[in-house]
C-alpha atoms as a PDB file:
ATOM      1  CA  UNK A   1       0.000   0.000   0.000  1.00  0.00           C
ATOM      2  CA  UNK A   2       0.962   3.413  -0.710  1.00  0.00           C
ATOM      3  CA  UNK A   3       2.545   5.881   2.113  1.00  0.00           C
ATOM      4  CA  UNK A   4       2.073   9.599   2.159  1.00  0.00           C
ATOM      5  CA  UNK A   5       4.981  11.297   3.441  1.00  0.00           C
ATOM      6  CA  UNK A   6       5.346  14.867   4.450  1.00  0.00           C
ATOM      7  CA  UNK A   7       8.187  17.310   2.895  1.00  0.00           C
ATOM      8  CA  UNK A   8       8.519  20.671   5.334  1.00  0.00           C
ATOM      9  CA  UNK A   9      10.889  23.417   5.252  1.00  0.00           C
ATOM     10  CA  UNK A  10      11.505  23.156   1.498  1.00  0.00           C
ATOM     11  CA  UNK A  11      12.963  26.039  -0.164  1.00  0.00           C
ATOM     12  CA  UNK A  12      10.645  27.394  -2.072  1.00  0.00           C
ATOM     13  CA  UNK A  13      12.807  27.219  -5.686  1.00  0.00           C
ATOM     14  CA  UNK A  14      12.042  23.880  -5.834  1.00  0.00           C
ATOM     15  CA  UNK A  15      10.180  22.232  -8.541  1.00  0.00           C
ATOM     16  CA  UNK A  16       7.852  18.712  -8.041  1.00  0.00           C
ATOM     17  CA  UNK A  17       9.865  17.261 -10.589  1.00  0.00           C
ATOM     18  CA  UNK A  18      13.017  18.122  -7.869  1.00  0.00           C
ATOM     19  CA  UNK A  19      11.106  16.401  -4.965  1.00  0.00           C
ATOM     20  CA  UNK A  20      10.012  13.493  -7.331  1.00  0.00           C
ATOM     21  CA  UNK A  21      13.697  12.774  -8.396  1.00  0.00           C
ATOM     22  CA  UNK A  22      14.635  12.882  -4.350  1.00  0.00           C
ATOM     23  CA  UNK A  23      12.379  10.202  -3.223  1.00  0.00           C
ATOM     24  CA  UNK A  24      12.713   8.155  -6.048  1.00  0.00           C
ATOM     25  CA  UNK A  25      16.352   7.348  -4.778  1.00  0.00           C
ATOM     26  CA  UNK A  26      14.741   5.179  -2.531  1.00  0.00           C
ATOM     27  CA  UNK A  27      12.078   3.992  -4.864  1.00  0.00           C
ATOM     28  CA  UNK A  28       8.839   4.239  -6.745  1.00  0.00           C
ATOM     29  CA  UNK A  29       7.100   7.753  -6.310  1.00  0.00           C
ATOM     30  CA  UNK A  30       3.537   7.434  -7.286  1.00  0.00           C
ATOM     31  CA  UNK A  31       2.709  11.224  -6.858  1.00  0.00           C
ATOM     32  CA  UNK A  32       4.762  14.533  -5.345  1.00  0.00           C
ATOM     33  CA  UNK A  33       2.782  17.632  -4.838  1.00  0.00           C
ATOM     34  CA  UNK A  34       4.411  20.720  -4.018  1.00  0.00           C
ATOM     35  CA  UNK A  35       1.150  23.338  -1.881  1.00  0.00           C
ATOM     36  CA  UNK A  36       0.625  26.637  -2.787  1.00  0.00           C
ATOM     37  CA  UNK A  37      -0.963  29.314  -1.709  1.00  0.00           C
ATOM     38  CA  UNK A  38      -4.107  30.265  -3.077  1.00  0.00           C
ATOM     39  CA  UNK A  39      -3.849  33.813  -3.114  1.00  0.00           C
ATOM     40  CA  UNK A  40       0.061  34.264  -4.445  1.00  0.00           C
ATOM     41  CA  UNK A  41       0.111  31.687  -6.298  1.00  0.00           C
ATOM     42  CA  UNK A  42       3.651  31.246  -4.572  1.00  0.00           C
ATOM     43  CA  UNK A  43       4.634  28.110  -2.952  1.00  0.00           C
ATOM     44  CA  UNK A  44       4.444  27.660   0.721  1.00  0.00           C
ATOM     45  CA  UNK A  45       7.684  26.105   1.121  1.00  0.00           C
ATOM     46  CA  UNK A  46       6.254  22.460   2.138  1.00  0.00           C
ATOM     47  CA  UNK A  47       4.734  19.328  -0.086  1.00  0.00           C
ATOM     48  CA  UNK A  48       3.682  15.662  -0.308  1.00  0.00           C
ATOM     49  CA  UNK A  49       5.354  12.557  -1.715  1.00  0.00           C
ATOM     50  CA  UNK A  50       3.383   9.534  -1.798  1.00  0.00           C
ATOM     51  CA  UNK A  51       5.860   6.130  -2.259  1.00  0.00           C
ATOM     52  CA  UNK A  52       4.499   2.803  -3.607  1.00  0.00           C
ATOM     53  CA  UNK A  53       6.294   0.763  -1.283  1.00  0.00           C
ATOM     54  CA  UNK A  54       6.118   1.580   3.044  1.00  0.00           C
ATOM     55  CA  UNK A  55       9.401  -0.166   3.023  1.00  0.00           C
ATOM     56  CA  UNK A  56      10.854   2.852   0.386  1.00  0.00           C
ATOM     57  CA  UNK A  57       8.910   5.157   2.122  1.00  0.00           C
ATOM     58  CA  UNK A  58      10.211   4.261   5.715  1.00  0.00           C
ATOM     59  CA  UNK A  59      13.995   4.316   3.857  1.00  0.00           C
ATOM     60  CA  UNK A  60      13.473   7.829   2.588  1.00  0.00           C
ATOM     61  CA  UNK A  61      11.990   9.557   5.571  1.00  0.00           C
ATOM     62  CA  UNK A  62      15.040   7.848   7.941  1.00  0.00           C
ATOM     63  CA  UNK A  63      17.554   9.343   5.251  1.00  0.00           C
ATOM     64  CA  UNK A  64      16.191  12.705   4.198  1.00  0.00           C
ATOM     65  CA  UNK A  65      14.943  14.121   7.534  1.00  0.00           C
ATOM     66  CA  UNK A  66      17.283  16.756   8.508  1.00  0.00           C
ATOM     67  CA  UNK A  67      19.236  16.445   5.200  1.00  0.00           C
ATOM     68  CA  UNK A  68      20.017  19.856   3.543  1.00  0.00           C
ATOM     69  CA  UNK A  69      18.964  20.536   0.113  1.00  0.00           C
ATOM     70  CA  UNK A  70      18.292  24.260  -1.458  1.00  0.00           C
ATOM     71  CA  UNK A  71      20.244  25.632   1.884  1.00  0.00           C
ATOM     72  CA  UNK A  72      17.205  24.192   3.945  1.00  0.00           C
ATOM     73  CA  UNK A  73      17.888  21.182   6.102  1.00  0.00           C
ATOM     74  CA  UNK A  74      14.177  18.851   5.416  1.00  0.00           C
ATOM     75  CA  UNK A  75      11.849  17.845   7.681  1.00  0.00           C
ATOM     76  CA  UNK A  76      10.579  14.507   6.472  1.00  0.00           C
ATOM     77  CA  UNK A  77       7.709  12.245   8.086  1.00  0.00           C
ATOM     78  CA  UNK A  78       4.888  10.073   7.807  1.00  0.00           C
ATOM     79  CA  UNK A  79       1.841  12.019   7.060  1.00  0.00           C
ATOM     80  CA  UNK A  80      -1.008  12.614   9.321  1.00  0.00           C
ATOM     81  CA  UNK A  81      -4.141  12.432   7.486  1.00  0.00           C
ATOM     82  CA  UNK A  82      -5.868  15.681   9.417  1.00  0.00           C
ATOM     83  CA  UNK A  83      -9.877  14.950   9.669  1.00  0.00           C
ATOM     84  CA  UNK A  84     -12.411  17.139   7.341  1.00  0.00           C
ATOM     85  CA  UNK A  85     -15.553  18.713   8.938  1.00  0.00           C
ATOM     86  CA  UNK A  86     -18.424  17.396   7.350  1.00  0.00           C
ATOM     87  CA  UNK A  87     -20.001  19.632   4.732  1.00  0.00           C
ATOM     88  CA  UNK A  88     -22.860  21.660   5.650  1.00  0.00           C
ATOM     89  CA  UNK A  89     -22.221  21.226   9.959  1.00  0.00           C
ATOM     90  CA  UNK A  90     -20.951  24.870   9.935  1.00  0.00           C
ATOM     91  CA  UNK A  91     -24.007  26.184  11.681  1.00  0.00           C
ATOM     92  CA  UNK A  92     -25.049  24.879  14.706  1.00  0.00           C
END
């Protein structure tokens, strides 16, 4: 099953096609999404990388977790999936 994995303190230069090359060191990257903000269209200097394999996944997070790249040293974990009101619950 595929992992999500978080990418945090990226410099903000860098291109998904950057963060896919990264990960796929350590093996098959199935998606890598870099977040951006909505009203500057700039990115917000953090992403996703979702790996094929937990084993690859597990291997990448262990090596690129405090690892410098752009003149930013990574942080790199597991992601959290954060729970989504329900639509429409707004008003109580």
């Amino acid at each position: 099953m595929a992992k999500k994995i978080y990418v945090g303190n990226m410099s903000y230069n860098t291109s998904e096609e950057e963060l896919r090359d990264l990960f796929a060191q350590y093996g098959t990257v199935v998606s890598a999404n870099i977040i951006i903000d909505r009203e500057t269209r700039r990115p917000k200097g953090f992403g996703f990388v979702e790996m094929q394999e937990d084993a690859a996944a597990d291997a990448a997070i262990s090596q690129l977790d405090g690892k410098e790249v752009g003149g930013r040293n990574l942080r790199v974990n597991e992601a959290i999936a954060k729970p989504r009101p329900a639509h429409g619950n707004y008003r109580n």
